[in-house]
N, C-alpha and C. Protein backbone atom coordinates (compact mmCIF):
# COMPACT_ATOMS: atom_id res chain seq x y z
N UNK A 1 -23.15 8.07 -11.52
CA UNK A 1 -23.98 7.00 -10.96
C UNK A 1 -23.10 6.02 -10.20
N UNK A 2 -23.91 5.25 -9.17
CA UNK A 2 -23.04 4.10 -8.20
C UNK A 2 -22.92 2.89 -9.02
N UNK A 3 -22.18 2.09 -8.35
CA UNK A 3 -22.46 0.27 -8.98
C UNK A 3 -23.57 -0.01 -7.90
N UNK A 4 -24.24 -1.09 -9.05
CA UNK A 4 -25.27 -1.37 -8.63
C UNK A 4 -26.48 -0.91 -9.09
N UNK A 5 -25.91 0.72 -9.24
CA UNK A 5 -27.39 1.81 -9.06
C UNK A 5 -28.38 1.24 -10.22
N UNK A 6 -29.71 0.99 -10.66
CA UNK A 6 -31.09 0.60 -11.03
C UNK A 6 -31.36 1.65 -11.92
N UNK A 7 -31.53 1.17 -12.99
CA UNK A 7 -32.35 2.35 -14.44
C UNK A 7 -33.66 0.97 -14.45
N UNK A 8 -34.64 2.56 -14.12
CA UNK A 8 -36.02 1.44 -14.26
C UNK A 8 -36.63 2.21 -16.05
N UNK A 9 -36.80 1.48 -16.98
CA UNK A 9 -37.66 1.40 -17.85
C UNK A 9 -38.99 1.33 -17.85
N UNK A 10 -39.86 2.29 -17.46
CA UNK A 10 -41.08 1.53 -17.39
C UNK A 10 -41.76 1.25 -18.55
N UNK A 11 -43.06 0.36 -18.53
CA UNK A 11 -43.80 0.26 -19.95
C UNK A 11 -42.59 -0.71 -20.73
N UNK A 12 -41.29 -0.84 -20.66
CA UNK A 12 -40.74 -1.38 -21.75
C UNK A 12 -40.09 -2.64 -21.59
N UNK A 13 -40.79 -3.85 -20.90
CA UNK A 13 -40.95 -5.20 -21.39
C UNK A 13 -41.63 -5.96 -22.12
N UNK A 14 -41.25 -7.37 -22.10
CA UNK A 14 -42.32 -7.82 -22.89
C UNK A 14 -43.73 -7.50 -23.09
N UNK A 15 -44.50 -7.69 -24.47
CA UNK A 15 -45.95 -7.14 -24.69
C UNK A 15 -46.75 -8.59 -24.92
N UNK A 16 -47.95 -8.08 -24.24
CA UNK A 16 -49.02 -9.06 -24.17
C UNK A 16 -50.31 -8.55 -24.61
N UNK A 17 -51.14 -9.20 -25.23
CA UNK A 17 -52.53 -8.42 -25.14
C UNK A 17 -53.12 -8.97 -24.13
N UNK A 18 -53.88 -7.92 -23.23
CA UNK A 18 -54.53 -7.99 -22.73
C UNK A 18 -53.40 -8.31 -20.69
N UNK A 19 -52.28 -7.79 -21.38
CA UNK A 19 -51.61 -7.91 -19.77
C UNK A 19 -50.96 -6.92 -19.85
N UNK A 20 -50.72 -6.11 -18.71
CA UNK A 20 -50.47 -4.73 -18.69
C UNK A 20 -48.55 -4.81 -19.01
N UNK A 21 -47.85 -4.41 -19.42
CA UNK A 21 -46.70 -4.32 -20.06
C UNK A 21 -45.77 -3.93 -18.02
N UNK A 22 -44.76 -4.81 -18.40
CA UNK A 22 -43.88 -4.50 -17.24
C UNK A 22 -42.78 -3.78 -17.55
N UNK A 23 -41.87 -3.90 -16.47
CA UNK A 23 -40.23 -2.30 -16.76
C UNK A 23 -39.08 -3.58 -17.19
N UNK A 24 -38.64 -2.76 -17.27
CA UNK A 24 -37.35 -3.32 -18.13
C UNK A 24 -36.12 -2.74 -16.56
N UNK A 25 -35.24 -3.67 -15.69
CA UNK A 25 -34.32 -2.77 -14.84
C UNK A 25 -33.09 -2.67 -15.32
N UNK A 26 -32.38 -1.93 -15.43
CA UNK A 26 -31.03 -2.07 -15.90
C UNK A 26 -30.32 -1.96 -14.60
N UNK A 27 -29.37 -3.00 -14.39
CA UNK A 27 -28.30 -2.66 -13.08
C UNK A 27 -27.02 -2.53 -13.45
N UNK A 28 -26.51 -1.14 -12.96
CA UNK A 28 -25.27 -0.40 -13.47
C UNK A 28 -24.40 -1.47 -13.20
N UNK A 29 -22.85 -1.98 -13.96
CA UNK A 29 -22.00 -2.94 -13.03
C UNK A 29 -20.58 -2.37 -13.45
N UNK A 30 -19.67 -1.12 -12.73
CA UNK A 30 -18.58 -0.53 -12.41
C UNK A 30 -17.47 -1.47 -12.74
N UNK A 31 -16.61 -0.59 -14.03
CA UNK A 31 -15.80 -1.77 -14.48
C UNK A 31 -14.43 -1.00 -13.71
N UNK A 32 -13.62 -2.00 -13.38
CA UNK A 32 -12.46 -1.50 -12.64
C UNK A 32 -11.24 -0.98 -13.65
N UNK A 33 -11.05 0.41 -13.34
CA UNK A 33 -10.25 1.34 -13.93
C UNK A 33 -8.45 0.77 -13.38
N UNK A 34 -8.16 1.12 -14.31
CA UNK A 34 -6.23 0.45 -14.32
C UNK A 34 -5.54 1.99 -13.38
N UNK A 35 -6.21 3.03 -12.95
CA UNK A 35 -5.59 4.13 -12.43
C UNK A 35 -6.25 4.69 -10.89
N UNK A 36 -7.48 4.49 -11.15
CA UNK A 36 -8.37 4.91 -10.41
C UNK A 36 -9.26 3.71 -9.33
N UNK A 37 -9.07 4.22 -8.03
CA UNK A 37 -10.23 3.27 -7.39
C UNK A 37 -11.28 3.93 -6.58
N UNK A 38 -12.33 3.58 -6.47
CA UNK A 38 -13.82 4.43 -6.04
C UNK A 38 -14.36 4.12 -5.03
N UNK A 39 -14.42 4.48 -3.90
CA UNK A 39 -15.31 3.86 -3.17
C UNK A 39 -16.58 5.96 -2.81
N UNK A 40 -17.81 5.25 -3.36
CA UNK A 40 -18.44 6.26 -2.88
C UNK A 40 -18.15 7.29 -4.05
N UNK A 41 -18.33 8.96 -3.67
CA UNK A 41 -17.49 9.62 -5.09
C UNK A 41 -16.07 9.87 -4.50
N UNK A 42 -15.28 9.74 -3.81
CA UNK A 42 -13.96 9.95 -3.76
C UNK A 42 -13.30 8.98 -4.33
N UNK A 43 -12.19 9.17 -5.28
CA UNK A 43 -11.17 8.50 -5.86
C UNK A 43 -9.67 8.27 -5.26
N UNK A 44 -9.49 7.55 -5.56
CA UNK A 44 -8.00 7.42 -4.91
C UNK A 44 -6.92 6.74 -6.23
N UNK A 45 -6.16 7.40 -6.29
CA UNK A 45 -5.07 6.64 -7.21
C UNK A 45 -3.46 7.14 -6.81
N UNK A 46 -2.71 6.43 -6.81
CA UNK A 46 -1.07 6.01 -6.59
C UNK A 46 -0.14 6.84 -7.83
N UNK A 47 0.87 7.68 -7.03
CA UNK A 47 1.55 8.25 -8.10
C UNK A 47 2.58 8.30 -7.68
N UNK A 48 3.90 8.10 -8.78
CA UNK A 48 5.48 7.81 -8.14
C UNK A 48 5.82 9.11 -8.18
N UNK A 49 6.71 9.83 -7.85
CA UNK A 49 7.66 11.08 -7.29
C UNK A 49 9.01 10.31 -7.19
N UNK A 50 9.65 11.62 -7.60
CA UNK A 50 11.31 10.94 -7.51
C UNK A 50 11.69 11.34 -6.35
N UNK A 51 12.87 11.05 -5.68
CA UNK A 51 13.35 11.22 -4.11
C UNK A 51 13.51 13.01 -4.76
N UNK A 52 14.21 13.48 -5.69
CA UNK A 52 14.71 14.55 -5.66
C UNK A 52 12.93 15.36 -5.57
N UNK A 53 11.93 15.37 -6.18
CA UNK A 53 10.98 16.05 -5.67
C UNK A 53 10.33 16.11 -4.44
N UNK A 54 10.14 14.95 -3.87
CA UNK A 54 10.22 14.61 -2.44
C UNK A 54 10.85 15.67 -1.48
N UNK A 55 12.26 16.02 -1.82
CA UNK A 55 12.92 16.28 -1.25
C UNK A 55 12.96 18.50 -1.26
N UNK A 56 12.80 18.33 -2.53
CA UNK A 56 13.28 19.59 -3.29
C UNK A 56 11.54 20.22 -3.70
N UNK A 57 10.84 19.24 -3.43
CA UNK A 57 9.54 20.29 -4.42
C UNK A 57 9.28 20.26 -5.55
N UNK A 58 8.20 20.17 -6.29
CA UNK A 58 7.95 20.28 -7.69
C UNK A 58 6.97 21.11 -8.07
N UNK A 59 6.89 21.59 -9.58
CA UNK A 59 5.41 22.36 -10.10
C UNK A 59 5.41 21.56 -11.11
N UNK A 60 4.80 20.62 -11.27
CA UNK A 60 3.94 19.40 -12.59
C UNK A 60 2.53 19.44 -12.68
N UNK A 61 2.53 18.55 -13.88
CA UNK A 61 1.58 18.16 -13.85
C UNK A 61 0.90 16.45 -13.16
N UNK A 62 0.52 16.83 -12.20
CA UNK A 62 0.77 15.24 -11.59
C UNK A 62 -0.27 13.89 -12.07
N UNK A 63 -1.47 14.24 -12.44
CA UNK A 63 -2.56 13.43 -12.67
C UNK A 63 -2.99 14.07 -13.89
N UNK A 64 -3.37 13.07 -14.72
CA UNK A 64 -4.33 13.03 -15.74
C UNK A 64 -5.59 12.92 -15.30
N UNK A 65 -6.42 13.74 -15.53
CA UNK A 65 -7.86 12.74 -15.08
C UNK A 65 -8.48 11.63 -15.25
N UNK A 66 -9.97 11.55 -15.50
CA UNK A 66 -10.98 10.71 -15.99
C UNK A 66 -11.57 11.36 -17.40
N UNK A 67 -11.59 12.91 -17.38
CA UNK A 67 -12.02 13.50 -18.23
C UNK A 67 -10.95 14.11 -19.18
N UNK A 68 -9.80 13.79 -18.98
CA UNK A 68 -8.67 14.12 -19.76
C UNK A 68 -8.04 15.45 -19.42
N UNK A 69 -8.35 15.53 -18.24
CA UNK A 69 -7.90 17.19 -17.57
C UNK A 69 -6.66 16.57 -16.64
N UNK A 70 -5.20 18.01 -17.16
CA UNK A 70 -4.44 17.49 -16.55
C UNK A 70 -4.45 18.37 -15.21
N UNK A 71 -4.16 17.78 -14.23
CA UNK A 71 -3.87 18.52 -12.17
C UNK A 71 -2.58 18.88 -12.61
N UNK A 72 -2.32 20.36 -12.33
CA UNK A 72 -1.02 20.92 -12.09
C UNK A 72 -1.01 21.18 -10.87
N UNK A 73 -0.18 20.65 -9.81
CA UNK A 73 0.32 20.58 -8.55
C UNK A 73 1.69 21.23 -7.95
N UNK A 74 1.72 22.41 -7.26
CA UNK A 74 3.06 23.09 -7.00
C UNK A 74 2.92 22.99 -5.71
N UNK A 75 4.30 21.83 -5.31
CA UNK A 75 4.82 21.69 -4.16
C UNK A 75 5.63 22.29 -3.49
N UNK A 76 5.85 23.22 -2.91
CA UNK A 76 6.81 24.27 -2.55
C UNK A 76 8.29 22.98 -1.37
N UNK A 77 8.90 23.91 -2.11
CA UNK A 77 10.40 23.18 -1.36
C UNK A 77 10.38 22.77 -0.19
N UNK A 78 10.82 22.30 0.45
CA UNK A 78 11.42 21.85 1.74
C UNK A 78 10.09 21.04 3.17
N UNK A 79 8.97 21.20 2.33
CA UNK A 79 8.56 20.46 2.61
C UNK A 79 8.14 18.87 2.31
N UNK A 80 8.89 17.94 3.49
CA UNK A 80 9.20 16.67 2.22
C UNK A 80 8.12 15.92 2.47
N UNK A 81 7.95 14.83 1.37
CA UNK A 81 6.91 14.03 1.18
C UNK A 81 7.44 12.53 1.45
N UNK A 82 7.20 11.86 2.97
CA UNK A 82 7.26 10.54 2.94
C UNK A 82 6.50 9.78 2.22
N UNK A 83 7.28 8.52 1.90
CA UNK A 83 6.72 7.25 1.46
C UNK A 83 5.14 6.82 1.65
N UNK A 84 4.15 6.75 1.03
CA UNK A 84 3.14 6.52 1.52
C UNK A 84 2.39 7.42 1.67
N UNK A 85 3.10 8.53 1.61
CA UNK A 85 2.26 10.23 2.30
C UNK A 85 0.53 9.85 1.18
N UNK A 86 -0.43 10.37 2.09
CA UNK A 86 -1.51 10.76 1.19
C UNK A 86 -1.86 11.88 1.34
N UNK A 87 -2.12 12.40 0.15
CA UNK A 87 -2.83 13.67 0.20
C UNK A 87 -4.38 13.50 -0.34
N UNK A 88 -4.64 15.09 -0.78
CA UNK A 88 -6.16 15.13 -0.93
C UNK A 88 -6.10 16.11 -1.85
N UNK A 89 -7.20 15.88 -3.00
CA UNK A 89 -7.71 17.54 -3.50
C UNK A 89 -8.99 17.40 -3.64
N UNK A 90 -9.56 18.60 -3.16
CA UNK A 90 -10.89 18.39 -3.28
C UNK A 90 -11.86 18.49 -4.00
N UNK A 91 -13.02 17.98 -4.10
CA UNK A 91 -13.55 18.23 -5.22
C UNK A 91 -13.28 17.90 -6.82
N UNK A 92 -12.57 16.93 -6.40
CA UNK A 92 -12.25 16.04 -7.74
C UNK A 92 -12.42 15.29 -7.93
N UNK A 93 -12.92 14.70 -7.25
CA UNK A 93 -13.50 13.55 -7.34
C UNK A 93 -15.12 12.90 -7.96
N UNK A 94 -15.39 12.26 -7.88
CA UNK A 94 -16.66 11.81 -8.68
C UNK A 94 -17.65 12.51 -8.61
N UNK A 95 -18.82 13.04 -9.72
CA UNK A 95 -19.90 14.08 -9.50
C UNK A 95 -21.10 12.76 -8.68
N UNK A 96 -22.11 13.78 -8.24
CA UNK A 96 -23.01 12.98 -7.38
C UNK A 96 -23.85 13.02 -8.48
N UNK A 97 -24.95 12.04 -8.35
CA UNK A 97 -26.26 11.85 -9.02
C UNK A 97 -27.31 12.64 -8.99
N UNK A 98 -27.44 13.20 -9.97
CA UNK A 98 -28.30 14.37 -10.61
C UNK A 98 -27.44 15.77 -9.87
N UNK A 99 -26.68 15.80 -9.13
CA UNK A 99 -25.88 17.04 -8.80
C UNK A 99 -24.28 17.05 -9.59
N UNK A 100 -24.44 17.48 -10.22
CA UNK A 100 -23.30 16.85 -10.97
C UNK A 100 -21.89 18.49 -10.97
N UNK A 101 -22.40 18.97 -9.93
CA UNK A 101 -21.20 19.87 -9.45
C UNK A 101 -20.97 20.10 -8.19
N UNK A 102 -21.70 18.77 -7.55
CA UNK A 102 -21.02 17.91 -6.08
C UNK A 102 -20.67 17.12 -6.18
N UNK A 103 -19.02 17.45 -6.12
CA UNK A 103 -18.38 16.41 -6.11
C UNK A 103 -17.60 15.72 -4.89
N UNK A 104 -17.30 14.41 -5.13
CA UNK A 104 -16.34 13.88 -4.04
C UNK A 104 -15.01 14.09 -3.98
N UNK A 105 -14.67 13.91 -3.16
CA UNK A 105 -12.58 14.12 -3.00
C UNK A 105 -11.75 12.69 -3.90
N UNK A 106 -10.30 13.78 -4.46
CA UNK A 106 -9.87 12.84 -5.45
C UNK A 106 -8.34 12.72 -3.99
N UNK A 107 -8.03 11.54 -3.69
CA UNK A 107 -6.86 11.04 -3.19
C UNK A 107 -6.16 11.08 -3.59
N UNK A 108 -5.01 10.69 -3.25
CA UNK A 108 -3.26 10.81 -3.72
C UNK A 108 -2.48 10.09 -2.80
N UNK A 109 -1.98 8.87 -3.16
CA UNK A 109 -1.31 8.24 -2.28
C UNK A 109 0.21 8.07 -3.45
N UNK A 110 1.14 8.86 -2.77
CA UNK A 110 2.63 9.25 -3.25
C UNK A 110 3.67 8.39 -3.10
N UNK A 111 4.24 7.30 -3.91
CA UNK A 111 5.46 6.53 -3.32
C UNK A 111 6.22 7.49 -3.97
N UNK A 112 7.50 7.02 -3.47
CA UNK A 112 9.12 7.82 -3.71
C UNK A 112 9.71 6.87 -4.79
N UNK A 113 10.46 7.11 -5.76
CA UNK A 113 11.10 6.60 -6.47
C UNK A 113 12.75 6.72 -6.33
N UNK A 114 13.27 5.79 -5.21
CA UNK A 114 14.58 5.83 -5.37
C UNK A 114 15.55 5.59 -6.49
N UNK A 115 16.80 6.33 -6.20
CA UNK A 115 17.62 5.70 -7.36
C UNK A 115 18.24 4.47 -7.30
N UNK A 116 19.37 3.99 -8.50
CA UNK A 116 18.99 2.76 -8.19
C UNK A 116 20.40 2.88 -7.57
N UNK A 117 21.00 1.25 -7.50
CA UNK A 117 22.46 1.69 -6.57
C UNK A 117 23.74 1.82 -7.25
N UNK A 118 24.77 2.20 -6.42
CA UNK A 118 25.91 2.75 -6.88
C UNK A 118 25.66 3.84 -8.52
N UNK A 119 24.35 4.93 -8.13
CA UNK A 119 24.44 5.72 -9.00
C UNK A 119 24.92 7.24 -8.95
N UNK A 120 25.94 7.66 -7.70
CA UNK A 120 26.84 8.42 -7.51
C UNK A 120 27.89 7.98 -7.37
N UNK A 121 29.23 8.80 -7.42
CA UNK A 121 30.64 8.47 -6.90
C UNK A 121 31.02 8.64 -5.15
N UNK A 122 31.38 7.30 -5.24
CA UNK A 122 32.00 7.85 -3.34
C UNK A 122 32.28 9.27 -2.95
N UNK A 123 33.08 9.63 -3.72
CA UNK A 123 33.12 12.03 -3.35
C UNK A 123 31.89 12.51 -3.56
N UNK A 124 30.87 11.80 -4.54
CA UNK A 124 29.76 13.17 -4.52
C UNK A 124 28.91 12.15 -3.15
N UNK A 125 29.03 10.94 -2.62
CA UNK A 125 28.04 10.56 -1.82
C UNK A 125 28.44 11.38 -0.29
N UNK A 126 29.75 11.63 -0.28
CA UNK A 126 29.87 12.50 0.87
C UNK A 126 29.93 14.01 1.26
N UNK A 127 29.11 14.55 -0.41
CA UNK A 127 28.87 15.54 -0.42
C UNK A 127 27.57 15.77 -0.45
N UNK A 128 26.81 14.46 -0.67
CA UNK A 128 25.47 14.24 -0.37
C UNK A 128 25.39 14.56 0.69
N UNK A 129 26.06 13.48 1.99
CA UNK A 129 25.46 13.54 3.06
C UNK A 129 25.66 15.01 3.65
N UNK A 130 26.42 15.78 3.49
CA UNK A 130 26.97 16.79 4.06
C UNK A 130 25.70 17.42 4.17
N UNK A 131 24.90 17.50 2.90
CA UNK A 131 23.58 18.50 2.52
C UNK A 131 22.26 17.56 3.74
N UNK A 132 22.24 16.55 4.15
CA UNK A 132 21.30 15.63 4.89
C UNK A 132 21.31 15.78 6.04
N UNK A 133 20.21 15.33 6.32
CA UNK A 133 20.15 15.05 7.74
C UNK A 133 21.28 14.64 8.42
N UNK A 134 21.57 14.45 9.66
CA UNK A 134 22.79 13.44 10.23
C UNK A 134 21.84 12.16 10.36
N UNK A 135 23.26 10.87 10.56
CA UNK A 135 22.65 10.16 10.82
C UNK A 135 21.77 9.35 11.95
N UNK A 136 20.97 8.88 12.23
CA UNK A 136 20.53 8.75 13.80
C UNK A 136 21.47 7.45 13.87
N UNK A 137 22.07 7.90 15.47
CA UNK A 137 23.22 7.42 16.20
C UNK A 137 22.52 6.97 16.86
N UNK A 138 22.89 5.05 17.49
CA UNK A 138 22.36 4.57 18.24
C UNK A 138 22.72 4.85 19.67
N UNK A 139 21.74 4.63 20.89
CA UNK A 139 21.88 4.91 22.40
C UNK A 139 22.89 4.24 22.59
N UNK A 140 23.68 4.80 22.98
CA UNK A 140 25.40 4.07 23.76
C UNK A 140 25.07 3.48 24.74
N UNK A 141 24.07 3.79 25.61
CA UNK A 141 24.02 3.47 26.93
C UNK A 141 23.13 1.97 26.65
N UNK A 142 22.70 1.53 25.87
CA UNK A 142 22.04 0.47 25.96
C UNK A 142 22.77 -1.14 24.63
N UNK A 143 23.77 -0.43 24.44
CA UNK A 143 24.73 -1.09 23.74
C UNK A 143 24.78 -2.55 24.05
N UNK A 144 24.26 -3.91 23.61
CA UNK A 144 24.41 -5.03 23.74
C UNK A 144 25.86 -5.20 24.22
N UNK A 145 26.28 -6.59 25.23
CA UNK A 145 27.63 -7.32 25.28
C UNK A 145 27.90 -8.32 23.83
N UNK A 146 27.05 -8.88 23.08
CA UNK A 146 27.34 -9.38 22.22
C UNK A 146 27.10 -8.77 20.45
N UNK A 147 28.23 -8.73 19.87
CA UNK A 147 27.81 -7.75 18.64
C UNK A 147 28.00 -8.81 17.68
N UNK A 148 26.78 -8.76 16.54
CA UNK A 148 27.53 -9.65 16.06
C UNK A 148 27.43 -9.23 14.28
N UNK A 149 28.43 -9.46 13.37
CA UNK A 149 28.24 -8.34 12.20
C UNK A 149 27.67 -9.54 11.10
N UNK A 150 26.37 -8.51 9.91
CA UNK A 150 25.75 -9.62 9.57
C UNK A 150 25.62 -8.44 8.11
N UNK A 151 25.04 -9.39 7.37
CA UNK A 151 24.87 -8.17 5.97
C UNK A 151 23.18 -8.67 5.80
N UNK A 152 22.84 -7.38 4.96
CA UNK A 152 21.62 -7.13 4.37
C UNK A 152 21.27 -7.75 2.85
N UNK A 153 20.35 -8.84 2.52
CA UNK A 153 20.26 -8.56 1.80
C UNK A 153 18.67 -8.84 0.77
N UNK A 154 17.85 -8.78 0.07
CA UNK A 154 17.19 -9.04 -0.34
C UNK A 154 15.66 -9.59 -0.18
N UNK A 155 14.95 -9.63 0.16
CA UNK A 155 13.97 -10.46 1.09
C UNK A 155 12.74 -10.33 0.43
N UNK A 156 11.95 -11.39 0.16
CA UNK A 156 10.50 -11.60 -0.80
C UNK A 156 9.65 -11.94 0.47
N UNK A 157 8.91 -10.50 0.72
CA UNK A 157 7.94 -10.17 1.76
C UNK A 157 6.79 -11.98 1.93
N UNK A 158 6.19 -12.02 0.60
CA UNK A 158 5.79 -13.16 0.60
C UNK A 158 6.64 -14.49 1.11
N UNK A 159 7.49 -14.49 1.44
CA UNK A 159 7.98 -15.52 2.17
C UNK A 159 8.33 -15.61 3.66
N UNK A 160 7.50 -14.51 4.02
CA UNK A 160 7.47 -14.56 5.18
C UNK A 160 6.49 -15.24 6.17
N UNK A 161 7.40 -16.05 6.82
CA UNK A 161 6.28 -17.00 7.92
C UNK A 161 6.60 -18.31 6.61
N UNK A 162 7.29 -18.52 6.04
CA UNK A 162 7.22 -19.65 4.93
C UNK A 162 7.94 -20.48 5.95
N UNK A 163 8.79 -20.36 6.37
CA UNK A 163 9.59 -21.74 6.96
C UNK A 163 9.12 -21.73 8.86
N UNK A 164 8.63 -22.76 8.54
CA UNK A 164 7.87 -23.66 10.08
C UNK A 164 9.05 -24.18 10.60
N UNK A 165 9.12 -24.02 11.53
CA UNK A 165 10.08 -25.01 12.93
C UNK A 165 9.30 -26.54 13.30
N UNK A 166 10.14 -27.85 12.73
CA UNK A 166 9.71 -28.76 12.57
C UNK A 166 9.39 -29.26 14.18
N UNK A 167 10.24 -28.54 14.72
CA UNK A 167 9.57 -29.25 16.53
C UNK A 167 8.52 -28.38 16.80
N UNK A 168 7.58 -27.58 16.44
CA UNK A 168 6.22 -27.16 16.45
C UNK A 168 5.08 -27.64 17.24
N UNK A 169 4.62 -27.19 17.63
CA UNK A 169 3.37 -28.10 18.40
C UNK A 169 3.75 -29.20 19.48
N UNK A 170 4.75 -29.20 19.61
CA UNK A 170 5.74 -30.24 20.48
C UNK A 170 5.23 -29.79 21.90
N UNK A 171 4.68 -28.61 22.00
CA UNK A 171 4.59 -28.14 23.27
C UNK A 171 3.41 -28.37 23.85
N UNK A 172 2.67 -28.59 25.59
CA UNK A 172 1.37 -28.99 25.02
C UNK A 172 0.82 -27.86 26.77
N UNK A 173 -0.47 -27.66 26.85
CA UNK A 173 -0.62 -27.19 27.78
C UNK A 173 -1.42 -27.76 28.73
N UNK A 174 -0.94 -28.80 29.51
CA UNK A 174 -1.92 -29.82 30.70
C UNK A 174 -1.55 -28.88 31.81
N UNK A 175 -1.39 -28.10 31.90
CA UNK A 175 -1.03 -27.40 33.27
C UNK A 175 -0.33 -28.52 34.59
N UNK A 176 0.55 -29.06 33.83
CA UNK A 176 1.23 -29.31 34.80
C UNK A 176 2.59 -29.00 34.90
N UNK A 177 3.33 -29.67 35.65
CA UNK A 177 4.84 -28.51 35.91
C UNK A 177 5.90 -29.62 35.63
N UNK A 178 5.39 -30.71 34.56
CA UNK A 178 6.42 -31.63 34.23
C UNK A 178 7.18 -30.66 32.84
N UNK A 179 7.87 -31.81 32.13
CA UNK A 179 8.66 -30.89 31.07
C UNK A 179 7.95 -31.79 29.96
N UNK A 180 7.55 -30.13 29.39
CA UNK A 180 6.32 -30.41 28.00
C UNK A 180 7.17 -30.90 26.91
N UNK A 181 8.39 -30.74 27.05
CA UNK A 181 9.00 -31.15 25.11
C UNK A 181 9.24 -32.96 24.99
N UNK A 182 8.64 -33.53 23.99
CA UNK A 182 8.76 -34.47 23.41
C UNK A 182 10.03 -34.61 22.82
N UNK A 183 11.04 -35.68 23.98
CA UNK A 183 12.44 -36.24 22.79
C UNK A 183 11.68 -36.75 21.72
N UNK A 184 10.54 -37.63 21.52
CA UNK A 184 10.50 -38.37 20.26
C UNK A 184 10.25 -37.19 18.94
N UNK A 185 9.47 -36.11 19.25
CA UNK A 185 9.75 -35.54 18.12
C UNK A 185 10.58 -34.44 17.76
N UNK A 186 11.96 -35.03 18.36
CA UNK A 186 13.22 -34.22 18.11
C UNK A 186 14.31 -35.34 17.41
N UNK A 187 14.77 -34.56 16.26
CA UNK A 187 15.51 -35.64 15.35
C UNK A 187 16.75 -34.46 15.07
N UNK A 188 17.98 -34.75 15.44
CA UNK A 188 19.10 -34.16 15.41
C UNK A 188 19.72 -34.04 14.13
N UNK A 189 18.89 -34.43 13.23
CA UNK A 189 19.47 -34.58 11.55
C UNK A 189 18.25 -33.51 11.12
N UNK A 190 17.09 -33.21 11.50
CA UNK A 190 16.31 -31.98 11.09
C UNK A 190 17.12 -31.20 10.47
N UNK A 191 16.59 -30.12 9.53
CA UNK A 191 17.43 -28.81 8.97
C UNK A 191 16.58 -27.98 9.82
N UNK A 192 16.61 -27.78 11.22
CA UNK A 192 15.29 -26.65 11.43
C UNK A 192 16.28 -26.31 12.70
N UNK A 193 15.33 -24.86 13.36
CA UNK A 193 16.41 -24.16 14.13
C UNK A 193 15.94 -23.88 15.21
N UNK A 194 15.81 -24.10 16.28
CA UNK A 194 15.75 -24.42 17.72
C UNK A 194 16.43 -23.84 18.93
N UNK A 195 16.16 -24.13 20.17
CA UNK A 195 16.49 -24.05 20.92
C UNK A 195 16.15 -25.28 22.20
N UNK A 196 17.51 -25.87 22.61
CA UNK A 196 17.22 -27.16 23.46
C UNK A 196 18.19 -26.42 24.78
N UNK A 197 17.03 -26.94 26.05
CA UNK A 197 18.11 -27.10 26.66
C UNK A 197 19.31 -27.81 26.94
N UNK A 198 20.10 -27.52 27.54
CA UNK A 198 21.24 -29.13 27.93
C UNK A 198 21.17 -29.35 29.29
């Protein structure tokens, strides 16, 4: 059954003499599953894979069901599975109402489980790469004049767009061809990062 979907009772409300008895409706209300999400009868649920199956293939068991049935899934080698990849199986998904051996499609959306770091030795990492891809080499021909060397590190997606440039809105659009930036709301003791002309 859907959310939402209506169980009508008839005959079974309140009783009156002499007033004809009304329905009783029940409205289904879909409690949200910790594995599974529904829209319609297809399901969709998220499952981690390690880089080495990704990479190499697996025969598991990948999903538990709803009904306690486990999906054995054999991925044959060398075909790899990106980040995000979704798949499909069919017919696993939710039975239809009163057809209850039409079913909808069950999803599969696959992240990769990297390892974590420095969990090989420098000799086996260059015996890694040996087995890999090469690496993609950047266009020579479009090589910047200024290089400048910077490190990587860490970054909380949610903080992105967090820090505003305090000369903001400074700019204005009268269509005219004077110069739009306001000295007054430029303060040289700001912590904010800019660009002025001189």
């Amino acid at each position: 059954m859907q959310n939402n979907q209506k169980i009508i009772m008839k005959g079974e409300a309140d009783q009156e003499p002499g007033i004809e008895t009304g329905d009783i409706i029940l409205v289904l209300k879909q409690k949200p599953h910790d594995k599974f999400e529904r829209q319609g009868n297809d399901l969709l649920t998220e499952v981690k894979i390690s880089i080495t199956e990704a990479l190499c293939g697996f025969s598991k068991i990948l999903i538990t069901h709803l009904d306690g049935r486990g999906l054995l899934v054999n991925h044959p080698p060398g075909q790899v599975i990106k980040p995000g990849t979704i798949q499909c199986i069919p017919n696993e998904g939710m039975p239809q109402y009163k057809r209850p051996y039409d079913k909808g499609n069950l999803y599969i959306k696959l992240s990769i489980e990297f390892p974590s770091s420095l969990w090989i030795s420098p000799e086996k990492i260059k015996e890694l790469e040996s087995l890999l891809p090469p690496r993609i080499e950047k266009d020579e021909t479009t090589q910047p004049e200024i290089v400048d060397d910077v490190q990587l590190i860490d970054g909380d997606f949610n903080q992105f767009g967090a820090k505003k440039d305090k000369s903001q809105n400074v700019w204005d659009d009268d269509g005219d061809d004077g110069d739009d930036y306001d000295d007054d709301d430029y303060d040289e003791n700001d912590d904010h990062i800019g660009c002025v002309q001189q």
